[in-house]
Protein backbone atom coordinates (compact mmCIF):
# COMPACT_ATOMS: atom_id res chain seq x y z
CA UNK A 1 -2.46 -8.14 12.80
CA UNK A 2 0.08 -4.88 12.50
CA UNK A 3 0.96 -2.96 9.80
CA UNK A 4 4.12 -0.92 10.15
CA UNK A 5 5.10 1.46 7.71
CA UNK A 6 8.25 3.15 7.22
CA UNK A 7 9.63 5.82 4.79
CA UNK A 8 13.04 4.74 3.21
CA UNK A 9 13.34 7.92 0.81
CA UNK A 10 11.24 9.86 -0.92
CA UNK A 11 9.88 7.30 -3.05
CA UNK A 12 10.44 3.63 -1.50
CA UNK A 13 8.66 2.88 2.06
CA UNK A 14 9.44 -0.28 4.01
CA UNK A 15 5.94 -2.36 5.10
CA UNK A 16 6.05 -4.65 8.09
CA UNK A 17 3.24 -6.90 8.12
CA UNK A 18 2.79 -8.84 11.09
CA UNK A 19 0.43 -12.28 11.41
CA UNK A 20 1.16 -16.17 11.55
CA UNK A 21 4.15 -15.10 9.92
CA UNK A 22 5.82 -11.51 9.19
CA UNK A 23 6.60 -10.40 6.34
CA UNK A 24 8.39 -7.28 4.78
CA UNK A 25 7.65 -5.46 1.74
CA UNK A 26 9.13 -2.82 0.14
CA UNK A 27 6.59 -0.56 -1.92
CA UNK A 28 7.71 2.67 -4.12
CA UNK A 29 5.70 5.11 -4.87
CA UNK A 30 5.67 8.09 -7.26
CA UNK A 31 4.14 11.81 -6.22
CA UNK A 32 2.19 11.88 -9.02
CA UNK A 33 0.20 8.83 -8.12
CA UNK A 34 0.12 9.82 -4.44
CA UNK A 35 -1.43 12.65 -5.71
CA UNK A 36 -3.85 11.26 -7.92
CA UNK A 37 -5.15 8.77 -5.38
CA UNK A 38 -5.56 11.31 -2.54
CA UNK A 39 -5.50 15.16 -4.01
CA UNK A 40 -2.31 15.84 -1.14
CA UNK A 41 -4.89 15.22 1.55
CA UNK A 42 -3.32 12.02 3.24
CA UNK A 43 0.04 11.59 4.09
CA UNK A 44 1.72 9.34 1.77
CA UNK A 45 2.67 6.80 4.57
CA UNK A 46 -1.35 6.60 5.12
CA UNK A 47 -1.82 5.39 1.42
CA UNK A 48 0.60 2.42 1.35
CA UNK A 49 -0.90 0.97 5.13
CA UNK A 50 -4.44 1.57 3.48
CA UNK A 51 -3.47 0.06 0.35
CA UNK A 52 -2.02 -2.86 2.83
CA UNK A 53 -5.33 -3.44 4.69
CA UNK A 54 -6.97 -3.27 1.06
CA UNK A 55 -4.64 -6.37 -0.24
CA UNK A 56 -5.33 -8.07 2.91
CA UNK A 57 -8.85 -7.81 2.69
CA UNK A 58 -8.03 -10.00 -0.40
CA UNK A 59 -5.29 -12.09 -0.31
CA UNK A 60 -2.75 -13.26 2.84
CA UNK A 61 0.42 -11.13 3.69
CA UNK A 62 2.45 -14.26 2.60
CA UNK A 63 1.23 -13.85 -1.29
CA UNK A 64 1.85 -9.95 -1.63
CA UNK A 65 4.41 -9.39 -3.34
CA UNK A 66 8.18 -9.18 -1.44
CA UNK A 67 8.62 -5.46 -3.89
CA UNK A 68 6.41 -3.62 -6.22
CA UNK A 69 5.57 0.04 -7.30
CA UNK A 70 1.51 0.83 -5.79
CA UNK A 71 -0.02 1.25 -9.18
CA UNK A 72 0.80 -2.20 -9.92
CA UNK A 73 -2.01 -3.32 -7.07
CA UNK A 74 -4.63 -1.94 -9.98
CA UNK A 75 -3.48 -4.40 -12.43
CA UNK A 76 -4.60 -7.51 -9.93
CA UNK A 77 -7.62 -5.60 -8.89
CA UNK A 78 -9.20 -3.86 -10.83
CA UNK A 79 -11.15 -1.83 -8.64
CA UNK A 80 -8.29 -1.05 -6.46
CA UNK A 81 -8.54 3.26 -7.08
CA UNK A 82 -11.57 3.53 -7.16
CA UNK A 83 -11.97 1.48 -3.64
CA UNK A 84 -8.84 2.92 -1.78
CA UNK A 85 -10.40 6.25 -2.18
CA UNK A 86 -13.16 5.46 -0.30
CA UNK A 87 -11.39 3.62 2.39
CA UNK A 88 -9.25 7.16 2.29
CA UNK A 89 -12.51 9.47 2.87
C-alpha cells in the first residue's frame, strides 16, 4: 500500500491511495484545524497521510470518501483527534 499526498492550494490536497485498486481523494483542510490537531509542529501534508493510514486502519480505500473537509473524519469516528495525535507524537 502507498499513500501519496499532494498540495493543490493552500487548503485542498490531492490523496493517492494505492492497493487492489487506486483511488484518489481530494481532502481540504482549514489552518485552524491543522493547528489544533498538531500545535504547527507537523507539516500539514503529514496530517492528511496520517489521517489516511488512520481511516485505513478502519475501513478500505474504496469506502473513503471521493472529497471531504478532515474534521468530517471525527464525525464517523469518534475518537479520531484524540487518536491522530498520538499517531502524530
Amino acid at each position: 500500500m502507498a499513500i501519496t499526498v499532494e498540495q493543490i492550494d493552500e487548503a485542498r490536497y490531492k490523496v493517492t491511495v494505492v492497493q487492489r485498486t487506486t483511488t484518489t481523494h481530494t481532502v481540504t483542510m482549514a489552518a485552524d484545524y491543522w493547528r489544533k490537531l498538531t500545535g504547527g509542529r507537523v507539516p500539514p501534508g503529514k496530517l492528511v497521510e496520517k489521517s489516511f493510514e488512520f481511516l485505513l486502519d478502519r475501513e478500505p480505500n474504496t469506502s473513503i470518501l471521493r472529497s471531504f473537509d478532515l474534521p468530517v473524519i471525527q464525525r464517523y469516528f469518534p475518537d479520531y483527534e484524540r487518536i491522530i495525535r498520538s499517531m502524530l507524537e
